[in-house]
C-alpha atoms as a PDB file:
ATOM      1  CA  UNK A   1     -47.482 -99.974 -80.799  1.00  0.00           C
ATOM      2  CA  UNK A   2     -47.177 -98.096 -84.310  1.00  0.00           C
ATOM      3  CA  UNK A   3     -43.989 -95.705 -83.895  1.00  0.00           C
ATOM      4  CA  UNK A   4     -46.230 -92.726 -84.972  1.00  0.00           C
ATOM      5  CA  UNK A   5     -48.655 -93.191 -82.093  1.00  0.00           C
ATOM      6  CA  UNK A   6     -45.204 -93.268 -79.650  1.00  0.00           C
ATOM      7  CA  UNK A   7     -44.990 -89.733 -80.866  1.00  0.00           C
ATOM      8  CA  UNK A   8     -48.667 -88.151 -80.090  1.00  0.00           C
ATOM      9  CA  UNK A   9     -48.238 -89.415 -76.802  1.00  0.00           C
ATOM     10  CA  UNK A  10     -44.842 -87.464 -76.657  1.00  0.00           C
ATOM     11  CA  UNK A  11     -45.753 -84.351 -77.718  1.00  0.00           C
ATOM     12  CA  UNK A  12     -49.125 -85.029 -75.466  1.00  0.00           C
ATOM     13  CA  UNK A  13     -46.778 -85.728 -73.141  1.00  0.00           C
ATOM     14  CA  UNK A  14     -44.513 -82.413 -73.876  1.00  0.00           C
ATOM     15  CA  UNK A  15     -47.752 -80.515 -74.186  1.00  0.00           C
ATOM     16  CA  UNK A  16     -48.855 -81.374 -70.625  1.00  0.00           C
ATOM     17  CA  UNK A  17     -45.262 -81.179 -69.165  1.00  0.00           C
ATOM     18  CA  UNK A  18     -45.633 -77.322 -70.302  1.00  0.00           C
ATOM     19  CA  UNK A  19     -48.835 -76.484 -68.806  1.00  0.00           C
ATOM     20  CA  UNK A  20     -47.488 -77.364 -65.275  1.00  0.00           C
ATOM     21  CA  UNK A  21     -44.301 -75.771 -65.389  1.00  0.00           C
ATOM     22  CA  UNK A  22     -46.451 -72.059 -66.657  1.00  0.00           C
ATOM     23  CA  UNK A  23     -48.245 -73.178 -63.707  1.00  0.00           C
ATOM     24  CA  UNK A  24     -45.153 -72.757 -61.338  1.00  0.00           C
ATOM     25  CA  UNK A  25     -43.584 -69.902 -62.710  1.00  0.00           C
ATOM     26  CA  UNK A  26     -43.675 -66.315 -60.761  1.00  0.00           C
ATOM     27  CA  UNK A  27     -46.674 -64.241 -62.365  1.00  0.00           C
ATOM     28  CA  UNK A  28     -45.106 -61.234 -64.101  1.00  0.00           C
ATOM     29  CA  UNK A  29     -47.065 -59.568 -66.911  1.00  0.00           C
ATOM     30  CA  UNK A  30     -44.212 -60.731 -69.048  1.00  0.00           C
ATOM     31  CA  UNK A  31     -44.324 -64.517 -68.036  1.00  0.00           C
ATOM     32  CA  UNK A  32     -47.909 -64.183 -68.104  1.00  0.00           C
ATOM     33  CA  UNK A  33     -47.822 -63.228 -71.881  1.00  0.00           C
ATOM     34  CA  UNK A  34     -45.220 -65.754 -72.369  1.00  0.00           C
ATOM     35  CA  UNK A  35     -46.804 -68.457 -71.004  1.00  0.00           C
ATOM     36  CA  UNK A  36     -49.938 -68.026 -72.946  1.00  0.00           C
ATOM     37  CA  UNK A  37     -47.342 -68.450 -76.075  1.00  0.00           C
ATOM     38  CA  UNK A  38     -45.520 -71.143 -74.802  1.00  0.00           C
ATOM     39  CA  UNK A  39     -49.037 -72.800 -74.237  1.00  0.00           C
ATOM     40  CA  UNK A  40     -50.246 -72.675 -77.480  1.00  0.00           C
ATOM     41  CA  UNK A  41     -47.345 -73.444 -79.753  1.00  0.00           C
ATOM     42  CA  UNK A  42     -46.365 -76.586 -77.588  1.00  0.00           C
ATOM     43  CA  UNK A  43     -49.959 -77.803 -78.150  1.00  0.00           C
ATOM     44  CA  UNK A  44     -49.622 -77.392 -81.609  1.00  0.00           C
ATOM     45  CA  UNK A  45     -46.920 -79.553 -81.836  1.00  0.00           C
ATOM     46  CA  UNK A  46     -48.661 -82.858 -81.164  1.00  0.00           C
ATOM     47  CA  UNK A  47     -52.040 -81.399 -82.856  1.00  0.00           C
ATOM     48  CA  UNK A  48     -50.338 -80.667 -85.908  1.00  0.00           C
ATOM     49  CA  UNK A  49     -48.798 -84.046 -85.711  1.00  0.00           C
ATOM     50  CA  UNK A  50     -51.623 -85.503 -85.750  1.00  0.00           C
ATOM     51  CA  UNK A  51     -52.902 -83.828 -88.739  1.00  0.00           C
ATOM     52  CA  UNK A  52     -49.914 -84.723 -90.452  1.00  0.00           C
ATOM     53  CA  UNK A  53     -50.688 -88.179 -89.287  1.00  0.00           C
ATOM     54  CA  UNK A  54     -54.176 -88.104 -90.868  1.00  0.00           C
ATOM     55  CA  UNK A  55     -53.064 -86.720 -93.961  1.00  0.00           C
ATOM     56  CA  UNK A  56     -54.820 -87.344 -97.383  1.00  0.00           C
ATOM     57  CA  UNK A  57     -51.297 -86.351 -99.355  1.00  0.00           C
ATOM     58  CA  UNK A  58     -48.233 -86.491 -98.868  1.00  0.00           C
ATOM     59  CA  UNK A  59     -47.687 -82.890 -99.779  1.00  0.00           C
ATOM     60  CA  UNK A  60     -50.353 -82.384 -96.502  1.00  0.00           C
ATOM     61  CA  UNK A  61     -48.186 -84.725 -94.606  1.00  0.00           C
ATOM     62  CA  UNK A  62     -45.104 -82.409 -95.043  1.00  0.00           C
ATOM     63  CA  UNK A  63     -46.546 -79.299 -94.354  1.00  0.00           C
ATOM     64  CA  UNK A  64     -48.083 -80.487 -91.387  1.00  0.00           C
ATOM     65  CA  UNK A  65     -44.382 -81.852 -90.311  1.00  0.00           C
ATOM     66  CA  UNK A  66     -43.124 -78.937 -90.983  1.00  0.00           C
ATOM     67  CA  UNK A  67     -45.499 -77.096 -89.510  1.00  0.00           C
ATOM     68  CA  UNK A  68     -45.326 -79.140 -85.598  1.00  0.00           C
ATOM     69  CA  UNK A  69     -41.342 -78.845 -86.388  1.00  0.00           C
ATOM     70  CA  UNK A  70     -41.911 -75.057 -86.412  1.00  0.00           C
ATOM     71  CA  UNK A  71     -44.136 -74.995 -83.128  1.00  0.00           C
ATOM     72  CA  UNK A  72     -41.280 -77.176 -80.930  1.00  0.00           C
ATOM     73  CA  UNK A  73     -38.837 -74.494 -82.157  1.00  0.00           C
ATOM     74  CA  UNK A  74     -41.449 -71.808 -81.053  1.00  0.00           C
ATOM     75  CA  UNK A  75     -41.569 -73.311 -77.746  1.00  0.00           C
ATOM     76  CA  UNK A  76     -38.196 -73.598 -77.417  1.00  0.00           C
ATOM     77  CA  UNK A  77     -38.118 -69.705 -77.573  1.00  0.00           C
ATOM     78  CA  UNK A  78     -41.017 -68.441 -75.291  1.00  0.00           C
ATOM     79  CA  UNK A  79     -39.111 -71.590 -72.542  1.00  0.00           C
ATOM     80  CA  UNK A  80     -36.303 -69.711 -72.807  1.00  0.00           C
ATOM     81  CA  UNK A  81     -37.729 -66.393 -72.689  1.00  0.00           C
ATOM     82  CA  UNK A  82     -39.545 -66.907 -69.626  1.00  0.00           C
ATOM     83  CA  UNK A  83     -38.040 -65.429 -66.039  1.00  0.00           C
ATOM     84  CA  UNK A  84     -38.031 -68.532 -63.333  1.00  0.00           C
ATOM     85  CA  UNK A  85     -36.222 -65.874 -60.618  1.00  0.00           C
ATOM     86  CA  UNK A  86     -33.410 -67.359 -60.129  1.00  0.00           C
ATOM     87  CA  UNK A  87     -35.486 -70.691 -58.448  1.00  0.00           C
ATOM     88  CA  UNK A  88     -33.476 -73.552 -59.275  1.00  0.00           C
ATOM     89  CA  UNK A  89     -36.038 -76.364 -59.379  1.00  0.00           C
ATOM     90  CA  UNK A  90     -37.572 -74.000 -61.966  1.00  0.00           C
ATOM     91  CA  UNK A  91     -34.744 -73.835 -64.247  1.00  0.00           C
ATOM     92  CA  UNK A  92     -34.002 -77.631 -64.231  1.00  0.00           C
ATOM     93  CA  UNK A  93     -37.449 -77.972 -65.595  1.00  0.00           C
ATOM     94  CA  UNK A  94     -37.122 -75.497 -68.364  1.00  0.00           C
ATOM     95  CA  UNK A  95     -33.801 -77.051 -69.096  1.00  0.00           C
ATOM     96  CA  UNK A  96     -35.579 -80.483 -69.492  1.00  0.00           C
ATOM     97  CA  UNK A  97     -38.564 -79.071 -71.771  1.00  0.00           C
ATOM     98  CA  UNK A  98     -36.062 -77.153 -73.634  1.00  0.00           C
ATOM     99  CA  UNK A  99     -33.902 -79.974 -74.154  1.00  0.00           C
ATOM    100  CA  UNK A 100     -37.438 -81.777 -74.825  1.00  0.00           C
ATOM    101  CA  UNK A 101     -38.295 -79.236 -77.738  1.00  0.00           C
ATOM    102  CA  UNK A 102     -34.890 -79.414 -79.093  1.00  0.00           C
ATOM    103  CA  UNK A 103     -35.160 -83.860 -79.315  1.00  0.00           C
ATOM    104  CA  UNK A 104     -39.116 -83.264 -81.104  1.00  0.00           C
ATOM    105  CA  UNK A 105     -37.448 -80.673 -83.354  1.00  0.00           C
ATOM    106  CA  UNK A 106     -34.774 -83.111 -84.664  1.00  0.00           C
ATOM    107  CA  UNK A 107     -37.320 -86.267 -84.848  1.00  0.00           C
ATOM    108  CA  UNK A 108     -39.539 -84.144 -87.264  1.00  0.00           C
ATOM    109  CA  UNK A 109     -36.576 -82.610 -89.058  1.00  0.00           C
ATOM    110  CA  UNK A 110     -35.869 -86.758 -89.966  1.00  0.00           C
ATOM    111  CA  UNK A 111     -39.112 -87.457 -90.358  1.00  0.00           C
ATOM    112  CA  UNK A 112     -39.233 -85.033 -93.457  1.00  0.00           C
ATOM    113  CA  UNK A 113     -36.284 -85.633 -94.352  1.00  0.00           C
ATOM    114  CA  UNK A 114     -37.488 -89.526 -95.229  1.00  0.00           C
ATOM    115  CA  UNK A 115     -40.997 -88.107 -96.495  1.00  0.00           C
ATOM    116  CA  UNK A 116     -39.116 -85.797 -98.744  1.00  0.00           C
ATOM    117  CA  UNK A 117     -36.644 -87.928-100.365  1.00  0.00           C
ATOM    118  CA  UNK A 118     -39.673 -91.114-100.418  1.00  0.00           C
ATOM    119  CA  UNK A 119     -41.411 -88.243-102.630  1.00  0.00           C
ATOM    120  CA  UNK A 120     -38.668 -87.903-105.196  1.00  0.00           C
ATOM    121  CA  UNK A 121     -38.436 -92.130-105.805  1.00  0.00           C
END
């Protein structure tokens, strides 16, 4: 399998991972709101992927890189923003998805790294 395709199913993956953990957490307005967030931006991460994946330039292909890089760092903030109470199954999971967010983050950080220095040969 193409190493690009290993990646949608990641973030799919990360995406889905998400969703059950808002599931679990104790409704508070405040998790509510940040679970909505959390929601959306890790969602964007493997859509925008896959935009950058279907790209017609490789101008597109960066910005839509750079654009999934910026939703894994969002999600990385509302995870850590969001109150578990103390429940320590709960944290271990937003530990893991953090840590998950964090290793997506660095893959498309190298990933433009190569398409930027490819556009300068």
């Amino acid at each position: 399998m193409n190493k690009q395709y290993d990646l949608e199913d990641r973030t799919l993956d990360f995406a889905k991972r998400v969703r059950e953990f808002v599931r679990k957490i104790p409704r508070t307005i405040s998790n509510i709101e940040d679970g909505k967030q959390v929601i959306r931006s890790s969602g964007s991460v493997g859509a925008n992927y896959i935009e950058a994946n279907e790209a017609l330039s490789k101008k597109d292909k960066c910005f839509r890189v750079k654009i999934s890089r910026k939703e894994a760092k969002e999600s990385k903030y509302w995870l850590v923003l969001i109150n578990t109470a103390n429940n320590k199954l709960l944290e271990q999971e937003r530990r893991e998805l953090v840590q998950e967010a964090q290793e997506l983050q660095n893959i498309l950080s190298t990933i433009l790294i190569n398409l930027e220095s490819k556009k300068k040969e």
